[in-house]
C-alpha atoms as a PDB file:
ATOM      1  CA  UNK A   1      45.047  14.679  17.208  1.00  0.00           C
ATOM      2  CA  UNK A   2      47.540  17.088  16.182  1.00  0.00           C
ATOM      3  CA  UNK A   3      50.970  16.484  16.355  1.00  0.00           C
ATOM      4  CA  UNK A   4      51.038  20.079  18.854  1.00  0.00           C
ATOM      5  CA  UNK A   5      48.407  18.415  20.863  1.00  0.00           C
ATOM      6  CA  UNK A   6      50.549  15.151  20.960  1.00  0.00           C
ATOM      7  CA  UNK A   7      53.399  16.711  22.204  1.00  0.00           C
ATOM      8  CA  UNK A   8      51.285  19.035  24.934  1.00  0.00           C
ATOM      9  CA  UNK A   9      50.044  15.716  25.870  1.00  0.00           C
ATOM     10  CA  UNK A  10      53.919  13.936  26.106  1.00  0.00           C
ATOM     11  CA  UNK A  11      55.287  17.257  28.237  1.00  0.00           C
ATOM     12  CA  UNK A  12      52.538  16.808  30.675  1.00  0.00           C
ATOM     13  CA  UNK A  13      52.945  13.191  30.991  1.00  0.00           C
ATOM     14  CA  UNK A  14      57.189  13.792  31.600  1.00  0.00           C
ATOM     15  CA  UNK A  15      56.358  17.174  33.788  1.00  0.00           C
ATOM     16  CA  UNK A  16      53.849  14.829  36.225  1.00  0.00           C
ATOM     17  CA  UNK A  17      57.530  12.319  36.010  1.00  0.00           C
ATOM     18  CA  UNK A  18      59.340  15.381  37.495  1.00  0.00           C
ATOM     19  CA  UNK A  19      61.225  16.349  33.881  1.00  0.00           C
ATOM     20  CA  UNK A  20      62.225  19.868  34.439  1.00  0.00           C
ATOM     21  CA  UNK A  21      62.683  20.015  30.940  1.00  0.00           C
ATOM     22  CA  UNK A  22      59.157  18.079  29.762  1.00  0.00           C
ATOM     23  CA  UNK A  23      58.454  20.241  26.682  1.00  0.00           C
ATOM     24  CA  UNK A  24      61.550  20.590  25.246  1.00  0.00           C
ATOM     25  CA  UNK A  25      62.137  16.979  26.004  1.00  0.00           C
ATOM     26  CA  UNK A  26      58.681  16.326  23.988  1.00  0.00           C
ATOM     27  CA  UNK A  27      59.203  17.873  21.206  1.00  0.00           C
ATOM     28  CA  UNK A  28      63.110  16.161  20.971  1.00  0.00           C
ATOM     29  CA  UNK A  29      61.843  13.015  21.172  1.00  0.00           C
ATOM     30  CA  UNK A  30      59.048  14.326  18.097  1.00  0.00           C
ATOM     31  CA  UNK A  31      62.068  15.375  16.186  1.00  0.00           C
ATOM     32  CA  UNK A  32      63.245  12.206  16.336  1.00  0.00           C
ATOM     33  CA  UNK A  33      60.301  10.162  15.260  1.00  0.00           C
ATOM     34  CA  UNK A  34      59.428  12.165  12.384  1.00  0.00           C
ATOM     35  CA  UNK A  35      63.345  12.367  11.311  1.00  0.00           C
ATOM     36  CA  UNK A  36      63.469  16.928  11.312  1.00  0.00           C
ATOM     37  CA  UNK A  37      65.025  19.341  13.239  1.00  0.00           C
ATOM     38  CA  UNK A  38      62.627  20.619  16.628  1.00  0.00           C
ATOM     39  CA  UNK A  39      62.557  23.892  14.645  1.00  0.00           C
ATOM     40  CA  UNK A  40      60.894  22.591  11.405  1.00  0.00           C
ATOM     41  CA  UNK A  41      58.363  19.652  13.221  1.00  0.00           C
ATOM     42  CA  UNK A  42      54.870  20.553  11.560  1.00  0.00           C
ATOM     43  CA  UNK A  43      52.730  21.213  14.480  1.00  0.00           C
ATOM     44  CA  UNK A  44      49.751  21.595  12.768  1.00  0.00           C
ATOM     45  CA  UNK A  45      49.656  17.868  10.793  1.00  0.00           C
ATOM     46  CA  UNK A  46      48.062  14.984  12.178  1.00  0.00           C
ATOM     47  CA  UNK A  47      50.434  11.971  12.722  1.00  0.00           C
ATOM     48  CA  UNK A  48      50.206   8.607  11.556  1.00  0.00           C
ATOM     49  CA  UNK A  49      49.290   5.660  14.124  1.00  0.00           C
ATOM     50  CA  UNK A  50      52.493   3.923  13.496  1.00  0.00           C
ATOM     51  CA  UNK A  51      54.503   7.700  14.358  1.00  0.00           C
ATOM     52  CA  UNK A  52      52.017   8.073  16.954  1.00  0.00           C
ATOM     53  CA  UNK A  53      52.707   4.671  18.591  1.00  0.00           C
ATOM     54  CA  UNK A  54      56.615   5.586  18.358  1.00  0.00           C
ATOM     55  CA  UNK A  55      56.682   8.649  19.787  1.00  0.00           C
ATOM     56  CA  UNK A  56      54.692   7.421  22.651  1.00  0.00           C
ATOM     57  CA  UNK A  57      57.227   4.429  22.723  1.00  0.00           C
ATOM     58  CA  UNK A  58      60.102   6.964  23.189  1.00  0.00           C
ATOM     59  CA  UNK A  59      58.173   9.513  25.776  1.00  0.00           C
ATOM     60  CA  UNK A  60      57.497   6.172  28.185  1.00  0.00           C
ATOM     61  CA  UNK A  61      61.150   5.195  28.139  1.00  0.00           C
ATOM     62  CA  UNK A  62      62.140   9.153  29.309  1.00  0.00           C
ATOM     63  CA  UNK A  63      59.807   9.118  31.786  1.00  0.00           C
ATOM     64  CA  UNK A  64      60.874   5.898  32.626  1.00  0.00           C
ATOM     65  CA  UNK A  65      64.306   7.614  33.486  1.00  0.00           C
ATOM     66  CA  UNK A  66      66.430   6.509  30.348  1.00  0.00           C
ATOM     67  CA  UNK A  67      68.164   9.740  29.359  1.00  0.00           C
ATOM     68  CA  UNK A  68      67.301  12.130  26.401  1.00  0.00           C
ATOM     69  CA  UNK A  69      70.504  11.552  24.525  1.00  0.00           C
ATOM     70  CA  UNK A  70      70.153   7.816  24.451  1.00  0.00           C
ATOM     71  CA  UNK A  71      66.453   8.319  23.119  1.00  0.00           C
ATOM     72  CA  UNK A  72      67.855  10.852  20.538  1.00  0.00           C
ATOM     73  CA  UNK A  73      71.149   9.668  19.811  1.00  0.00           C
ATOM     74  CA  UNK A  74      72.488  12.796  20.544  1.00  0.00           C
ATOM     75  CA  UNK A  75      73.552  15.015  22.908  1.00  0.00           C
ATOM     76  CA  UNK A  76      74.745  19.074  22.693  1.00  0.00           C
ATOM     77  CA  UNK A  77      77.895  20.110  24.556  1.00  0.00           C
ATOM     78  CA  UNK A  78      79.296  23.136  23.816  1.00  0.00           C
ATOM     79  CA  UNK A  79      77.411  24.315  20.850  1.00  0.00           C
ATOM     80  CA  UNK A  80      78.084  20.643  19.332  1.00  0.00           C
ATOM     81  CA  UNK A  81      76.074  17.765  18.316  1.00  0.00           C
ATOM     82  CA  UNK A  82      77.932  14.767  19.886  1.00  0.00           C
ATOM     83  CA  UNK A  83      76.804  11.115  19.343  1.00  0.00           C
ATOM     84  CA  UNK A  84      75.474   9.874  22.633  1.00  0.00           C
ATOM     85  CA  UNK A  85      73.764   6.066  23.700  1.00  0.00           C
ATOM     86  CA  UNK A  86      73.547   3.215  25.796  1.00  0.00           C
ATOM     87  CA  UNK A  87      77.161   2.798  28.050  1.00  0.00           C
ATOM     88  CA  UNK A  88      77.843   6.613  27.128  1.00  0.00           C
ATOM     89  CA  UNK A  89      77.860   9.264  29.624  1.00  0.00           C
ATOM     90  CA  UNK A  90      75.482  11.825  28.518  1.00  0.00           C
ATOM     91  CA  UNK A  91      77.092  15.404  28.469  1.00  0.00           C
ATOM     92  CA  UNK A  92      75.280  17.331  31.231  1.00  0.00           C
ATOM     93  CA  UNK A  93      75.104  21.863  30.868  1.00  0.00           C
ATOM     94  CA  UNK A  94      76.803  21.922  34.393  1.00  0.00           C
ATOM     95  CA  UNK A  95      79.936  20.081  32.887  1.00  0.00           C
ATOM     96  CA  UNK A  96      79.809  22.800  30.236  1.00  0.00           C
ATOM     97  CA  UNK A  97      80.833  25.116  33.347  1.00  0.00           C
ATOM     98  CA  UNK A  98      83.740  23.090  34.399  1.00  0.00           C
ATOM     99  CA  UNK A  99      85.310  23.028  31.175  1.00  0.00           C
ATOM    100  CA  UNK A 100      85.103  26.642  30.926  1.00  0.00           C
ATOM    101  CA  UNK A 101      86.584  26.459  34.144  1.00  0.00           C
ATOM    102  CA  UNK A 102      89.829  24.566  32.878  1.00  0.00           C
ATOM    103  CA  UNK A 103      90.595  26.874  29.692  1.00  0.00           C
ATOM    104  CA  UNK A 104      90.130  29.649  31.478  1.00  0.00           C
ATOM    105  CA  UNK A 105      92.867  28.048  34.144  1.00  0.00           C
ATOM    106  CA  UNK A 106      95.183  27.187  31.101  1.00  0.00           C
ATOM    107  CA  UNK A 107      94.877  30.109  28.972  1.00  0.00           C
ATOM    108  CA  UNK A 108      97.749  31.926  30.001  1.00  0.00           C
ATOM    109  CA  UNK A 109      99.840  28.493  29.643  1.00  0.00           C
ATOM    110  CA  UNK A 110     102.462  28.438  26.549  1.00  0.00           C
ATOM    111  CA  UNK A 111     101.899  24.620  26.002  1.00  0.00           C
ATOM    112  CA  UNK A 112      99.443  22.704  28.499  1.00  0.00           C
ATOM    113  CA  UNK A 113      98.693  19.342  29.440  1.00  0.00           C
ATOM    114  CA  UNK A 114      95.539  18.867  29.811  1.00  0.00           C
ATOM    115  CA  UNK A 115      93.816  15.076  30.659  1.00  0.00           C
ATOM    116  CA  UNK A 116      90.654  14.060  31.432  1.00  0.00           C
END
């Protein structure tokens, strides 16, 4: 099985889970595993039992509700890579919205105060 088929397989599994985000999830999780970027994973090659075996590891905890981030170890927020796991709130896009929110409401400000 290729690792493209692997992943299909993972996003379907998630998407049945009610992951609105099963195939990017997936292929995250893949990334992980096989230690590259989403952008460079070799679709094409045929995984190893023991990668196999940890990917499917990882895709059973996400359906199982544990968040990306803690699968991953990281979470984007912002346009940055933070570090993310267990006992850490996971950055969510919405909040992304709400900070833009409070510059834009402390913009004009000389020298603000800002805590969170």
């Amino acid at each position: 099985m290729t690792l493209k088929t692997l992943i299909e397989e993972a996003a379907a599994t998630l998407s049945r889970g009610g992951d609105a985000d099963a195939q990017h999830d997936a292929e995250r999780l893949a990334a992980r595993v096989l230690g590259v970027e989403v952008a460079a994973l070799p679709f094409d090659t045929v995984p190893g039992d023991r990668t196999v075996w940890k990917f499917r590891k990882l895709v059973a905890r996400r359906a199982d509700g544990v968040p990306l981030g803690h699968l991953t170890g990281t979470a984007v927020f912002c346009g940055l890579e933070l570090a993310v796991g267990p006992g850490v709130f996971v950055p969510r896009v919405h909040s992304e919205a709400v900070l833009e929110r409070g510059l834009n409401a402390v913009a004009e400000v000389t020298a603000p105060v800002v805590a969170d």
